[in-house]
N, C-alpha and C. Protein backbone atom coordinates (compact mmCIF):
# COMPACT_ATOMS: atom_id res chain seq x y z
N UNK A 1 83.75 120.07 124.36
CA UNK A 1 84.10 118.81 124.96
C UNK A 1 85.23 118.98 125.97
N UNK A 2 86.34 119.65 125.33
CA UNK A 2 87.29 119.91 126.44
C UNK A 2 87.31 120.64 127.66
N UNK A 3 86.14 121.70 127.32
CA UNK A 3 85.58 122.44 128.44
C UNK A 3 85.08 122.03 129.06
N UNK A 4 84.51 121.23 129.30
CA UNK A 4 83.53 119.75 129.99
C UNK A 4 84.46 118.60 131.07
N UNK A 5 85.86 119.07 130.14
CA UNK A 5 86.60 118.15 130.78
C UNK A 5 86.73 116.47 130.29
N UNK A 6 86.09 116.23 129.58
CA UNK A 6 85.92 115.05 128.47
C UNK A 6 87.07 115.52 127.48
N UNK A 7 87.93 114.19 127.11
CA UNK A 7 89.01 113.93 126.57
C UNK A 7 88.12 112.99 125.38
N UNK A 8 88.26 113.25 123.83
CA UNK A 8 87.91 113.03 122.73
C UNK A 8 88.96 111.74 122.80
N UNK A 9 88.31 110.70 122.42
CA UNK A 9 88.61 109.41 122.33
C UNK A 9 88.58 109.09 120.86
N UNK A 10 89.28 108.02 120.07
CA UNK A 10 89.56 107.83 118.70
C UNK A 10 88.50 108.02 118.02
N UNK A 11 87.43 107.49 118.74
CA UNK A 11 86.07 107.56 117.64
C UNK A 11 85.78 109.51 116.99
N UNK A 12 86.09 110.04 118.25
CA UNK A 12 85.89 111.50 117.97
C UNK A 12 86.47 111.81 116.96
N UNK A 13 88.04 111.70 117.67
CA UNK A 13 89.48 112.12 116.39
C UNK A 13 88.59 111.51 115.10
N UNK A 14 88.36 110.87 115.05
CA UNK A 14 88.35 109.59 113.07
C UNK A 14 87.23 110.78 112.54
N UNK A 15 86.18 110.80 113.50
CA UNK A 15 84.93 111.68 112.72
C UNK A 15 85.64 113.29 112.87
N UNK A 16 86.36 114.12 113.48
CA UNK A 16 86.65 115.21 112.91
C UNK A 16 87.72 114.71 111.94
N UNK A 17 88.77 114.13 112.12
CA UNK A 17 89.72 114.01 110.68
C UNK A 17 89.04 113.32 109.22
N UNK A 18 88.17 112.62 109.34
CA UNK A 18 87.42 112.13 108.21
C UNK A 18 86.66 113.51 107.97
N UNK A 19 85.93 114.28 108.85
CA UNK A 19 85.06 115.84 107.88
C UNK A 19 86.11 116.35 107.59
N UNK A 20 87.41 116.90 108.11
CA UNK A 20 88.00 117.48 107.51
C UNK A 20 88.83 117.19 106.06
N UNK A 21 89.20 115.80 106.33
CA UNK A 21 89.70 115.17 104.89
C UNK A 21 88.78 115.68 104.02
N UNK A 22 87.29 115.31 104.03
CA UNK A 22 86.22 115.52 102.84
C UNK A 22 86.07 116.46 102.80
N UNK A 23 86.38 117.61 103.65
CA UNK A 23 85.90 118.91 103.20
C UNK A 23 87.14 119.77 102.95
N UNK A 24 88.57 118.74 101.89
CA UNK A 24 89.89 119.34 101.77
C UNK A 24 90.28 120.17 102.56
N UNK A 25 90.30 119.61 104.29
CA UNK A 25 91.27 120.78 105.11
C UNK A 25 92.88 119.91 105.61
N UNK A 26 93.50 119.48 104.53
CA UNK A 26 93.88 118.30 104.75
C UNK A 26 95.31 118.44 105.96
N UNK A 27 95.53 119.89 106.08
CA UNK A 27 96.69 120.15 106.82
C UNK A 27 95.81 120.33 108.48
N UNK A 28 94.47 120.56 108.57
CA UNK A 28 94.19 120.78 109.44
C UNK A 28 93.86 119.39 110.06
N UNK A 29 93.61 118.37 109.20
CA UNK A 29 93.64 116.96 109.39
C UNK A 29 94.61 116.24 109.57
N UNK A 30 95.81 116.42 109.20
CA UNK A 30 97.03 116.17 109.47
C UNK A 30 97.71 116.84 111.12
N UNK A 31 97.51 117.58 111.50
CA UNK A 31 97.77 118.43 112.61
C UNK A 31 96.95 118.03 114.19
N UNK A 32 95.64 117.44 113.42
CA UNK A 32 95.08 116.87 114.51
C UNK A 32 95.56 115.09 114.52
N UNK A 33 95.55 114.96 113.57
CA UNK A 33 96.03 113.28 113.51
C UNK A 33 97.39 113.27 114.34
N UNK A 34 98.10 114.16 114.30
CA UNK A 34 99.46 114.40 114.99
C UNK A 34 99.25 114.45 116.57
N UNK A 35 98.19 115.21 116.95
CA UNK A 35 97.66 115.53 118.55
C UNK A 35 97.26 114.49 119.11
N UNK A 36 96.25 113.78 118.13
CA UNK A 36 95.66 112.79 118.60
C UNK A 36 97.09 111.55 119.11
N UNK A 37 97.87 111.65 118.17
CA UNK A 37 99.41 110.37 118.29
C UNK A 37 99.80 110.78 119.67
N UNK A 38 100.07 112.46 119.81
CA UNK A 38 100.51 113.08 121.04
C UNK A 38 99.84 112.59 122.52
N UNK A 39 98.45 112.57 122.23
CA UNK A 39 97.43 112.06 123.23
C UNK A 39 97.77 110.33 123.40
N UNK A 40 98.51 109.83 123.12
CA UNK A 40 98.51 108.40 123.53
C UNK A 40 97.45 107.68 122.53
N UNK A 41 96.72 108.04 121.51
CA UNK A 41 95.79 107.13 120.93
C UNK A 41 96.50 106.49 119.88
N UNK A 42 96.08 105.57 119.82
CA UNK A 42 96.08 104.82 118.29
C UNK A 42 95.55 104.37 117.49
N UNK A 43 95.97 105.25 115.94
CA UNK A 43 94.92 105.16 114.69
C UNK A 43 94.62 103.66 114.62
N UNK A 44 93.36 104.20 114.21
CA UNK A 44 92.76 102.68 113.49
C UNK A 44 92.46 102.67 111.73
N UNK A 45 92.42 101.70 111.19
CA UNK A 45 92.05 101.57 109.90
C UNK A 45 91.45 102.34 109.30
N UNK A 46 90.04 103.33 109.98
CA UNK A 46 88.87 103.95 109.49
C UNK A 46 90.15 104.78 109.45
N UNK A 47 90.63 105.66 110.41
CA UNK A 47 91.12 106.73 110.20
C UNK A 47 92.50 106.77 109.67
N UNK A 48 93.71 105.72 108.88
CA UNK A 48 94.23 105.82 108.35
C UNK A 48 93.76 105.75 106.92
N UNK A 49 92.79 104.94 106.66
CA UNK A 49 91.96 105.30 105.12
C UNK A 49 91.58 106.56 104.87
N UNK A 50 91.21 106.83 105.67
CA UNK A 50 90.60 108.69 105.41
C UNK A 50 92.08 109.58 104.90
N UNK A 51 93.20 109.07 106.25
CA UNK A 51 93.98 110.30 105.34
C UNK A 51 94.70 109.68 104.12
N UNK A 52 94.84 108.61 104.11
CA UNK A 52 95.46 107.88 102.78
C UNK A 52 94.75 108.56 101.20
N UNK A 53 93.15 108.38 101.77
CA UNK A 53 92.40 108.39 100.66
C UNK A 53 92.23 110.34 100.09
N UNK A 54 92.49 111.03 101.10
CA UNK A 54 93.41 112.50 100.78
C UNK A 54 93.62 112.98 100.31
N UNK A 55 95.42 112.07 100.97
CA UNK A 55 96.60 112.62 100.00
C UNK A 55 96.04 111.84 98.39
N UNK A 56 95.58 110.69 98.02
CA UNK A 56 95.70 110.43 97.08
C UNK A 56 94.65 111.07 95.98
N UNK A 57 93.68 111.99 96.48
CA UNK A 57 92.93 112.67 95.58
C UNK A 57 93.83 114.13 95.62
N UNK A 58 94.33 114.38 96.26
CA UNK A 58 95.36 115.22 96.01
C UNK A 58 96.74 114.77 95.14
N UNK A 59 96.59 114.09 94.51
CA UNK A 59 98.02 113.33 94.07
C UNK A 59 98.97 113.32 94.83
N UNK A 60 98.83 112.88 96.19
CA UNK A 60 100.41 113.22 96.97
C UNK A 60 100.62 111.87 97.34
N UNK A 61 100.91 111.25 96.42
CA UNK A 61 101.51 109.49 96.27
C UNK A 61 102.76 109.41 97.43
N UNK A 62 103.14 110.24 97.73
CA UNK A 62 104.07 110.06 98.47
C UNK A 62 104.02 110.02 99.70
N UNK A 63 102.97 110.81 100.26
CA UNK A 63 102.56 111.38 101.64
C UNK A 63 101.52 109.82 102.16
N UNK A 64 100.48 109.62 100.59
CA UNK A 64 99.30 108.19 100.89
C UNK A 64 100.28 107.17 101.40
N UNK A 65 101.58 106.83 100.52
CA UNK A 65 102.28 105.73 100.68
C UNK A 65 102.73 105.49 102.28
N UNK A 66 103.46 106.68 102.63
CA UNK A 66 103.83 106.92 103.79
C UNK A 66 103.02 106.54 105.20
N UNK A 67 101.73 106.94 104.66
CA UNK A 67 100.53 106.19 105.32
C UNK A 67 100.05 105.32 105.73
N UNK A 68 100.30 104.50 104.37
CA UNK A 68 100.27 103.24 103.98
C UNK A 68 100.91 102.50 104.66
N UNK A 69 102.03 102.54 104.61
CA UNK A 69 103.57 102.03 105.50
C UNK A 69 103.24 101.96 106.67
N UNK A 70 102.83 103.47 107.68
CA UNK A 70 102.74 103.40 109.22
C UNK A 70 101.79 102.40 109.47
N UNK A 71 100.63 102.42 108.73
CA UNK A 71 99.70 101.52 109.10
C UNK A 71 99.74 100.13 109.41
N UNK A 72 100.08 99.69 108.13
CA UNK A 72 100.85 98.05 107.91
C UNK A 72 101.82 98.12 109.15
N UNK A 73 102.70 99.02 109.66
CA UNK A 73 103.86 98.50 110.35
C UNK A 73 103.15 98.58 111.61
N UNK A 74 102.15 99.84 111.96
CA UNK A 74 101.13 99.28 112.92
C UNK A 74 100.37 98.24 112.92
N UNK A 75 100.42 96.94 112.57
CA UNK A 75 99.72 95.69 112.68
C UNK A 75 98.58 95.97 111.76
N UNK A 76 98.18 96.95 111.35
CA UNK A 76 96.82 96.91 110.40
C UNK A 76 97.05 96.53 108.95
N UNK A 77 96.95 95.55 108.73
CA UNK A 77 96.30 95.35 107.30
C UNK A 77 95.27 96.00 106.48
N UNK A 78 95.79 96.33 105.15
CA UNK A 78 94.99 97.09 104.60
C UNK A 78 93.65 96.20 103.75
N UNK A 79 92.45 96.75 103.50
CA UNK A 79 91.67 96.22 102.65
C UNK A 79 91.74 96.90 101.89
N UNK A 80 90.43 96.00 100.86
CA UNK A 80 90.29 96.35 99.41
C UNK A 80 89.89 98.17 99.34
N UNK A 81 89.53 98.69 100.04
CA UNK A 81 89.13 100.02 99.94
C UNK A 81 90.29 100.58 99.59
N UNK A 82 91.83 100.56 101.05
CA UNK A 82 92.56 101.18 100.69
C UNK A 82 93.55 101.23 99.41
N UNK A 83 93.02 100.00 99.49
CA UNK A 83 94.42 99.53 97.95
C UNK A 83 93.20 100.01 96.79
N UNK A 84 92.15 100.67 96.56
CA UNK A 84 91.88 100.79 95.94
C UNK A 84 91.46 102.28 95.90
N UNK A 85 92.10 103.29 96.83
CA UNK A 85 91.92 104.78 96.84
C UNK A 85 93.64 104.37 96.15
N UNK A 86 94.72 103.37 96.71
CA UNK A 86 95.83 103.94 95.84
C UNK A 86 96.00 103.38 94.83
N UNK A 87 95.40 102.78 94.04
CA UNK A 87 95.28 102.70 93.02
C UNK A 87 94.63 103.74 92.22
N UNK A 88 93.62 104.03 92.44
CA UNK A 88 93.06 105.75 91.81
C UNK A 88 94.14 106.35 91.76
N UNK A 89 94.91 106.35 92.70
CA UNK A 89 95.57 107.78 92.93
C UNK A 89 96.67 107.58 92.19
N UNK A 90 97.30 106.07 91.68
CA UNK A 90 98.83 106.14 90.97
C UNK A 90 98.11 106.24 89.87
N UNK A 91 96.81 105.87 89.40
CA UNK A 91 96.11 106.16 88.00
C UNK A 91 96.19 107.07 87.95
N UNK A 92 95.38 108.19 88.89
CA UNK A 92 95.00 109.47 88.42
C UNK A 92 96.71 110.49 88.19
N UNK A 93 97.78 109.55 88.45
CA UNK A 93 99.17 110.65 88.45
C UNK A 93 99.74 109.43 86.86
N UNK A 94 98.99 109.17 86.56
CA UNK A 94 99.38 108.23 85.42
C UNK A 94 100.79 107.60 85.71
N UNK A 95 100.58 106.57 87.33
CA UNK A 95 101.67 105.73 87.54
C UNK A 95 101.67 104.36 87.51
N UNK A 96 101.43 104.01 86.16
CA UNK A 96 100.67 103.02 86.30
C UNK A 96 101.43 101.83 86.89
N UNK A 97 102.28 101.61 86.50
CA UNK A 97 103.47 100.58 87.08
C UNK A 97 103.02 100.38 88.73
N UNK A 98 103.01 101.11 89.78
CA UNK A 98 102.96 101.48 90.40
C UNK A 98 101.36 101.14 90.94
N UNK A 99 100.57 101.26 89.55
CA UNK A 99 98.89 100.70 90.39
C UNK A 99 98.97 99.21 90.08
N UNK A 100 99.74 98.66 89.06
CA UNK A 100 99.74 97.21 88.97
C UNK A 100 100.21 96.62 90.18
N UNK A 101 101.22 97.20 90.23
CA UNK A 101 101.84 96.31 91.79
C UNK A 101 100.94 96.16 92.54
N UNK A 102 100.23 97.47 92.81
CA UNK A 102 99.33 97.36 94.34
C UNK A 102 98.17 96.23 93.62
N UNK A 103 97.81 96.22 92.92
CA UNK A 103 96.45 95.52 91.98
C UNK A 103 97.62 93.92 92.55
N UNK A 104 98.50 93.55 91.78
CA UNK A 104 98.79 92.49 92.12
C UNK A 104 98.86 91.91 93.55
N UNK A 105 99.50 92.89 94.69
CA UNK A 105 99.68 92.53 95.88
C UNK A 105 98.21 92.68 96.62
N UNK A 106 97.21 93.39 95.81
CA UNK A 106 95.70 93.29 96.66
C UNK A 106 95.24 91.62 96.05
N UNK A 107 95.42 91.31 95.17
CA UNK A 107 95.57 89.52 94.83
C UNK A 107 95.81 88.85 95.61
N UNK A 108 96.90 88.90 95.53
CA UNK A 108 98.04 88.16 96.52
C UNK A 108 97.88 88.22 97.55
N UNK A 109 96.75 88.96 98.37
CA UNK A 109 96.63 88.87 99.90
C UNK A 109 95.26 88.63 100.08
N UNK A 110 94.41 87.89 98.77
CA UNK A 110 93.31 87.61 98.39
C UNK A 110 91.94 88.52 98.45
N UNK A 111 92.54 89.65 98.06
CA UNK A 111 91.08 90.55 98.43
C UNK A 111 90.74 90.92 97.07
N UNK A 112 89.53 91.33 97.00
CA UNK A 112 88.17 91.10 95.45
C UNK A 112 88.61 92.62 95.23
N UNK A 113 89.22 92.62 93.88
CA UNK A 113 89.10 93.90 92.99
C UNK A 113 87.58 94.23 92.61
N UNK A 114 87.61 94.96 92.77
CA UNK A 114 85.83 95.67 93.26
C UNK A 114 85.76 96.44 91.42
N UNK A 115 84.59 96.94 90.98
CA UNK A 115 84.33 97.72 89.54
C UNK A 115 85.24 98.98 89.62
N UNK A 116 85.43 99.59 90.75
CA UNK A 116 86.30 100.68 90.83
C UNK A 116 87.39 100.62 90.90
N UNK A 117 88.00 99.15 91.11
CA UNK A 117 89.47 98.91 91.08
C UNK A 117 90.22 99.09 89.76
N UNK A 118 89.35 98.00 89.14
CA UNK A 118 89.42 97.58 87.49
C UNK A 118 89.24 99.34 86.95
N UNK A 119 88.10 100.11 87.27
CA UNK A 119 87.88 101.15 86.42
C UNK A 119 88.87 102.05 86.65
N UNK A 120 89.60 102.31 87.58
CA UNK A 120 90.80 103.10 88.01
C UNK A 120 91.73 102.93 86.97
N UNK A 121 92.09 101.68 86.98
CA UNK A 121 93.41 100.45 86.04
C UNK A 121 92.84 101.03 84.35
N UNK A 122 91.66 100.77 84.40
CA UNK A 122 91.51 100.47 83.07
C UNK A 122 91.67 102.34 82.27
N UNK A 123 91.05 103.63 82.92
CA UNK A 123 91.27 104.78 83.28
C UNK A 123 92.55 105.20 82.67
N UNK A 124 93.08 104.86 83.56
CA UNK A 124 94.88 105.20 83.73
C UNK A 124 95.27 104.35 82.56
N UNK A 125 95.12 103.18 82.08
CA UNK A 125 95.45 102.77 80.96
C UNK A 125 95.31 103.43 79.77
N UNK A 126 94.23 104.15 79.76
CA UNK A 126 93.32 104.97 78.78
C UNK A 126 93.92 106.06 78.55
N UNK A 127 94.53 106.82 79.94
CA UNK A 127 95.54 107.93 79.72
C UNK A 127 96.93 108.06 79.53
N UNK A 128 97.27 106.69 79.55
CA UNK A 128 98.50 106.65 78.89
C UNK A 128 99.07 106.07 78.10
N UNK A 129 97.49 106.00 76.83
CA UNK A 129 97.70 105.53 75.56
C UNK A 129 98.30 104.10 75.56
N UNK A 130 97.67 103.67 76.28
CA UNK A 130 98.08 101.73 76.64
C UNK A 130 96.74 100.87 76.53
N UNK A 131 96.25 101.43 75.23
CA UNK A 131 95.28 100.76 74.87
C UNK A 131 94.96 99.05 75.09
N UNK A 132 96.05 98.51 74.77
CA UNK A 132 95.90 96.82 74.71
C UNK A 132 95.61 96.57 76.33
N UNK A 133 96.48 97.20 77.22
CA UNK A 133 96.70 97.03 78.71
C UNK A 133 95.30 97.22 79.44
N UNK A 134 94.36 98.43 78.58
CA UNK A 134 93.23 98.70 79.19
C UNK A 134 91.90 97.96 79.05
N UNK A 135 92.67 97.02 77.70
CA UNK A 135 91.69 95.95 76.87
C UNK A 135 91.47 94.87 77.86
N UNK A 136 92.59 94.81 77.75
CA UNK A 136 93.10 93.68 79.23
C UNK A 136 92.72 93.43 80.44
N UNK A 137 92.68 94.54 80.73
CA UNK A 137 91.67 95.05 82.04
C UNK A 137 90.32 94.82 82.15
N UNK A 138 89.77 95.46 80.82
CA UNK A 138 88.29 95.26 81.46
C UNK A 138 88.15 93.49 80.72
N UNK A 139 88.58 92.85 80.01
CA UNK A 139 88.65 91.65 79.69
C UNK A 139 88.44 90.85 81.05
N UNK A 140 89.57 91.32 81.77
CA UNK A 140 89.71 90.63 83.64
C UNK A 140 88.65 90.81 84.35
N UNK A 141 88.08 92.09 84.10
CA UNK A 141 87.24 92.11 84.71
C UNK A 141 85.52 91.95 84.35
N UNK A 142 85.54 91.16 82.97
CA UNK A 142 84.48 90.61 82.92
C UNK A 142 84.87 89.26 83.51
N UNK A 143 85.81 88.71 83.48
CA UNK A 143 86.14 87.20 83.21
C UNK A 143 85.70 87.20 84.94
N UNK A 144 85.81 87.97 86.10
CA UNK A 144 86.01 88.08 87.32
C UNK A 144 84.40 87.90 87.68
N UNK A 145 83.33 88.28 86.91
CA UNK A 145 82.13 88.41 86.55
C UNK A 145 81.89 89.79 87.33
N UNK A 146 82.80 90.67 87.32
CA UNK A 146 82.11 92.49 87.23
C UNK A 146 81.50 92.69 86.06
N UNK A 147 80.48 93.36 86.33
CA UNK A 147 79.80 94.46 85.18
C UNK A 147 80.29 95.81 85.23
N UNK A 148 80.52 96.12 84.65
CA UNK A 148 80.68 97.68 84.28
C UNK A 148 79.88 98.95 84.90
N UNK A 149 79.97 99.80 85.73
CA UNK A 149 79.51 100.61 86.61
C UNK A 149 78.72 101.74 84.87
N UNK A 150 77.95 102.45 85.70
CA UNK A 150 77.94 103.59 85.01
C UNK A 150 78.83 104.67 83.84
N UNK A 151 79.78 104.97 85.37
CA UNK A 151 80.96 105.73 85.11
C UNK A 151 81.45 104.82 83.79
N UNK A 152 82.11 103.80 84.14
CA UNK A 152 82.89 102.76 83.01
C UNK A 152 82.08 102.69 81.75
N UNK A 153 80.78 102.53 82.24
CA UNK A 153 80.18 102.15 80.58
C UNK A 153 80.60 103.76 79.56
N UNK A 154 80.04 104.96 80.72
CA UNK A 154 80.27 106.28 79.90
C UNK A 154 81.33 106.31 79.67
N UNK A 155 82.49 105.99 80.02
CA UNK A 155 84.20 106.91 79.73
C UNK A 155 84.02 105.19 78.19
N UNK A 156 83.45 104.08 78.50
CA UNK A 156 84.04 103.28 77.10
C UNK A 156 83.01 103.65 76.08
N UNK A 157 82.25 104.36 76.33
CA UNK A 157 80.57 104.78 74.90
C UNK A 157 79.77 103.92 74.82
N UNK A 158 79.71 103.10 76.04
CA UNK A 158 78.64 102.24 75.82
C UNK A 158 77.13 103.11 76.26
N UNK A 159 75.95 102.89 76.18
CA UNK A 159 74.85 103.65 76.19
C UNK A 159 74.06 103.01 74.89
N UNK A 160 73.92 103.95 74.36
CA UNK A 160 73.46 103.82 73.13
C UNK A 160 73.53 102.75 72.25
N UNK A 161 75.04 102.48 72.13
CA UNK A 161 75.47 101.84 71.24
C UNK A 161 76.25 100.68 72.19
N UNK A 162 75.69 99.70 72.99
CA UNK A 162 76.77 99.14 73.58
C UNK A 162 77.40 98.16 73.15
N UNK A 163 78.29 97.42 71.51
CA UNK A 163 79.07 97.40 71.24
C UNK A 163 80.07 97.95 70.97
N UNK A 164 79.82 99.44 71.22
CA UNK A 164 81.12 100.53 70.46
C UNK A 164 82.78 100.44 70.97
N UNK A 165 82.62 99.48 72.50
CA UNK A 165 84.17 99.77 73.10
C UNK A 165 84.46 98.41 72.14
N UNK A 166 83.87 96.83 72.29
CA UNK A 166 84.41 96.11 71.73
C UNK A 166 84.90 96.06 70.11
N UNK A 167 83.58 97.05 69.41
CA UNK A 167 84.11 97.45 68.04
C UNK A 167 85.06 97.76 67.76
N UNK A 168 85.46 99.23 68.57
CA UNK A 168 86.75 99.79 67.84
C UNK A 168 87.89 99.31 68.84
N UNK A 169 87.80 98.24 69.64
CA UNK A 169 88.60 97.22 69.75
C UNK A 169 89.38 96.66 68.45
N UNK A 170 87.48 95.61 67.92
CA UNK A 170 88.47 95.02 67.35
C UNK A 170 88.81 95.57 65.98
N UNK A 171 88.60 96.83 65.75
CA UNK A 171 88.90 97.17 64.61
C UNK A 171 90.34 97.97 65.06
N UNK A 172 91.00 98.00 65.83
CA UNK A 172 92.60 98.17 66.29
C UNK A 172 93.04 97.06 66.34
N UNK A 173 92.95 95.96 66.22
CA UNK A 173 92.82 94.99 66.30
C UNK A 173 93.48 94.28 67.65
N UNK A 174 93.04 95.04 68.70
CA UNK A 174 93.49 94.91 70.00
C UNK A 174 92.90 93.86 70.94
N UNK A 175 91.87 93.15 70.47
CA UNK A 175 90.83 91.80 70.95
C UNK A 175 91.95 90.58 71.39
């Protein structure tokens, strides 16, 4: 392209930094996201989700946040996608404090907690032995009228037996 003399315009940048995000080259995605700033462009949403969504499968809560921040302070508002890669991601670092907030402030700016929001929350609840909290969760998220994805039914044992999460609910007596 450059040999051509054609200058790669945002749409380009988003589709090489989005393959590279997915195919974990994340410093080489970072380096071009930097060139591209150098070039006078400015990120858009697609391509601040990509690197947000990243760092946060990398657990680098710190680097997504940071992300997070430029974006918003660039006039972009985030959607339910992004608040819901960082929510995975303070789950998957078992922060949970930290995914409530965002869960509350994706409320509060009225956007629909999606099955993967709730299953993130409810997840991370699960791993940090906050049983009632995770009860809670998927409680919300029947009351919201989500059903339960796949993934969710397998990590609660539903299948076979699909009273088994509410059973040994209420036999903790966590109902």
């Amino acid at each position: 392209m450059l040999d051509e003399g054609t200058k790669p315009n945002i749409f380009t940048y988003t589709s090489l930094i989005n393959g590279l995000c997915h195919n974990d080259r994340l410093s080489e995605a970072v380096t071009l996201f930097k060139h591209m700033i150098w070039e006078g462009l400015t990120p858009d949403r697609i391509l601040y989700t990509s690197l947000i969504d990243c760092y946060c499968k990398r657990s680098n809560m710190e680097a997504a946040l940071e992300i997070f921040r430029e974006m918003e302070k660039g006039g972009l508002s985030a959607d339910a996608f992004v608040y819901t890669c960082l929510i995975g991601g303070f789950s998957k670092v078992l922060a949970m404090d930290g995914a409530q907030w965002l869960m509350e402030e994706m409320i509060n700016k009225g956007l629909t907690l999606t099955v993967v929001t709730y299953t993130d929350m409810i997840v991370g609840y699960f791993k940090t032995g906050d049983e009632k909290k995770a009860h809670m969760m998927y409680n919300s998220m029947l009351q919201a009228g989500i059903t339960p994805d796949d993934k969710l039914s397998s990590i609660l044992g539903f299948g076979n037996d699909g009273d088994s999460f509410q059973d040994s609910l209420e036999d903790k007596d966590i109902s």
